[in-house]
C-alpha atoms as a PDB file:
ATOM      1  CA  UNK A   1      13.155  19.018 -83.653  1.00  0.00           C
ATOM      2  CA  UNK A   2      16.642  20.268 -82.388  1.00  0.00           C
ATOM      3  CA  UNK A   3      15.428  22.326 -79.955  1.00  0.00           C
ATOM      4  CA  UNK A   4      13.131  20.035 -78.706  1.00  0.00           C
ATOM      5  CA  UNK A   5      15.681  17.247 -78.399  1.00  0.00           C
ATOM      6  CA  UNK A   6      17.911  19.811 -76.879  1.00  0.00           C
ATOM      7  CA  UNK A   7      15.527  20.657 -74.054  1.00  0.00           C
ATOM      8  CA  UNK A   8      14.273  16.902 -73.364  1.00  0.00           C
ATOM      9  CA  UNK A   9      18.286  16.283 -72.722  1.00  0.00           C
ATOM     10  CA  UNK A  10      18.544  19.108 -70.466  1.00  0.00           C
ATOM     11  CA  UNK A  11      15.131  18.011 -68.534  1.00  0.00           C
ATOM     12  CA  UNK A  12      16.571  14.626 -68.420  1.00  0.00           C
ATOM     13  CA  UNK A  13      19.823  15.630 -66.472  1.00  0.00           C
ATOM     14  CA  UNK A  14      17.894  17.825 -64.022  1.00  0.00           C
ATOM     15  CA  UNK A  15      15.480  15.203 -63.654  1.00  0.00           C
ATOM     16  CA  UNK A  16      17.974  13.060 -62.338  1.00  0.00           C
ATOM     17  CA  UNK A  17      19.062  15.586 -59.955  1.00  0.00           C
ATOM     18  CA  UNK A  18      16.215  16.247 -58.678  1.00  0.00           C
ATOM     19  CA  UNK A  19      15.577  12.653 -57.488  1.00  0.00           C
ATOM     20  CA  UNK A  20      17.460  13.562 -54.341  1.00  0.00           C
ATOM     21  CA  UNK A  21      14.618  15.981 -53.445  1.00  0.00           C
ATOM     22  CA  UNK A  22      11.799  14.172 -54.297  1.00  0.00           C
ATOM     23  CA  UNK A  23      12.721  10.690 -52.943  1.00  0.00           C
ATOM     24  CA  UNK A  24      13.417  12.922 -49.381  1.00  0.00           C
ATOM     25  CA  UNK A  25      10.363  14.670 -49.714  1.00  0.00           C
ATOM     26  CA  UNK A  26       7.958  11.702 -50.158  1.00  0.00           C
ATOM     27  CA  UNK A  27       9.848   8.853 -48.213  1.00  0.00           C
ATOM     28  CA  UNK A  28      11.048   6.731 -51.722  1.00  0.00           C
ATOM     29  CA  UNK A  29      13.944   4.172 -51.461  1.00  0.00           C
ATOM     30  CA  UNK A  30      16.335   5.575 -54.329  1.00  0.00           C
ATOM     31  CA  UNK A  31      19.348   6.729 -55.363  1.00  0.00           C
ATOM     32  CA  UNK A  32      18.535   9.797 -54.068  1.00  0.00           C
ATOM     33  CA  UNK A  33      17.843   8.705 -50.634  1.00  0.00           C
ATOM     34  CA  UNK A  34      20.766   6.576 -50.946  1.00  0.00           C
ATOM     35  CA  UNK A  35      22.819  10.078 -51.302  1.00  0.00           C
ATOM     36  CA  UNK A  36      21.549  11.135 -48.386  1.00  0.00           C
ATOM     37  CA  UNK A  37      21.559   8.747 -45.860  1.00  0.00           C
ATOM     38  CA  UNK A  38      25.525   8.365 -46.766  1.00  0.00           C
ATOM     39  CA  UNK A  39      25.692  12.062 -46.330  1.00  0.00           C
ATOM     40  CA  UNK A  40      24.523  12.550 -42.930  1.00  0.00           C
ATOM     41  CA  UNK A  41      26.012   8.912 -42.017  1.00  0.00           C
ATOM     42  CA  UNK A  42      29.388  10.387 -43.452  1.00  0.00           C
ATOM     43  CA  UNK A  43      29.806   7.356 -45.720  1.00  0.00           C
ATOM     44  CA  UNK A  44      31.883   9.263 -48.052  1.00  0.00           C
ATOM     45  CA  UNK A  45      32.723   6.050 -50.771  1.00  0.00           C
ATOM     46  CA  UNK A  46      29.192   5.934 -51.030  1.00  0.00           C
ATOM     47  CA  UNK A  47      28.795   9.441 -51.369  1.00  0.00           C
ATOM     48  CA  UNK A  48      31.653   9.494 -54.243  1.00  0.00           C
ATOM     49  CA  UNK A  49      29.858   6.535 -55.885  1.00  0.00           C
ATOM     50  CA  UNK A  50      26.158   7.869 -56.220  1.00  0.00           C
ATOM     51  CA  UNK A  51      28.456  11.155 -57.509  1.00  0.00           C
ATOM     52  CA  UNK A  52      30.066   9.264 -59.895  1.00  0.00           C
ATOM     53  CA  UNK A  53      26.963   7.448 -61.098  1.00  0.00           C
ATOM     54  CA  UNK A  54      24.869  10.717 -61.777  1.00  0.00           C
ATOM     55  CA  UNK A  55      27.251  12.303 -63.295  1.00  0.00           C
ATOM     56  CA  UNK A  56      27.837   8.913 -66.053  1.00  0.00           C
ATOM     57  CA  UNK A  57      23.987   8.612 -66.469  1.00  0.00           C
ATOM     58  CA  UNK A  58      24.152  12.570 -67.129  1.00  0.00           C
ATOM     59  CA  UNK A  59      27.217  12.416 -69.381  1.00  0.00           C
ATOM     60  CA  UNK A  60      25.152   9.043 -70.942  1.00  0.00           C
ATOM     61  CA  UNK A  61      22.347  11.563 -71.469  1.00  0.00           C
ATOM     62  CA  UNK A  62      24.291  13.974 -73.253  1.00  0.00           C
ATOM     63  CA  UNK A  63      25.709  11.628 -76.130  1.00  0.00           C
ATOM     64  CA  UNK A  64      22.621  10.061 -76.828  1.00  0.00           C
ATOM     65  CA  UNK A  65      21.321  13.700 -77.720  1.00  0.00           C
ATOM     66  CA  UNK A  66      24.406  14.535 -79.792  1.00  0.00           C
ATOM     67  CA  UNK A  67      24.107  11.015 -81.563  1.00  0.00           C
ATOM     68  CA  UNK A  68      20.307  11.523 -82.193  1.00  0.00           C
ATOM     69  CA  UNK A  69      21.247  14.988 -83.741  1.00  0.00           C
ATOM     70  CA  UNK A  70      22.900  13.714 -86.509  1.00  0.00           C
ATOM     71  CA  UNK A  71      19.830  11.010 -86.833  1.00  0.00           C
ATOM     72  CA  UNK A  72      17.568  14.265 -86.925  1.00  0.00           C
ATOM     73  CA  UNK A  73      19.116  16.516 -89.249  1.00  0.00           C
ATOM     74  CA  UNK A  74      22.129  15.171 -91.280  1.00  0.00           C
ATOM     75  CA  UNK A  75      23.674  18.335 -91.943  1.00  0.00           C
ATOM     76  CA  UNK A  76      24.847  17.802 -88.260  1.00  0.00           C
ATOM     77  CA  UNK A  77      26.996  14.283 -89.171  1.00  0.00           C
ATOM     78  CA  UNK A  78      30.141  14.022 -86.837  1.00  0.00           C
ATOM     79  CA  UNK A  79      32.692  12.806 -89.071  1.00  0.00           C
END
């Protein structure tokens, strides 16, 4: 199951950065096309903010997979 849960984590993160792509291609209101209309308007607070918040929902991501490996196999316990 490690590798498994290491791979969902992964998809998870790229997944979230690949919003900005799909919400341009198909026309969605999102965080993605929030990016880029402050990109091409310049708005560079908003810019650092969506920044900031994929990176904390990525970084999020990340310790809920190291938590859950210790759940999985408890020769992996942090101590």
């Amino acid at each position: 199951m490690i590798p498994v849960l290491t791979v969902i984590g992964i998809q998870l993160g790229q997944l979230m950065a690949g919003s900005i792509i799909l919400e341009s291609v198909f026309s969605l209101p999102g965080i993605g096309r929030l990016a880029l209309g402050a990109i091409t308007a310049r708005d560079l607070p908003v810019v650092q903010g969506v920044g900031l918040f994929v990176a904390s929902v990525i970084v999020m991501i990340n310790v809920a997979v190291d938590i859950l490996y210790g759940v999985l196999d408890p020769r992996i316990r942090h101590e």
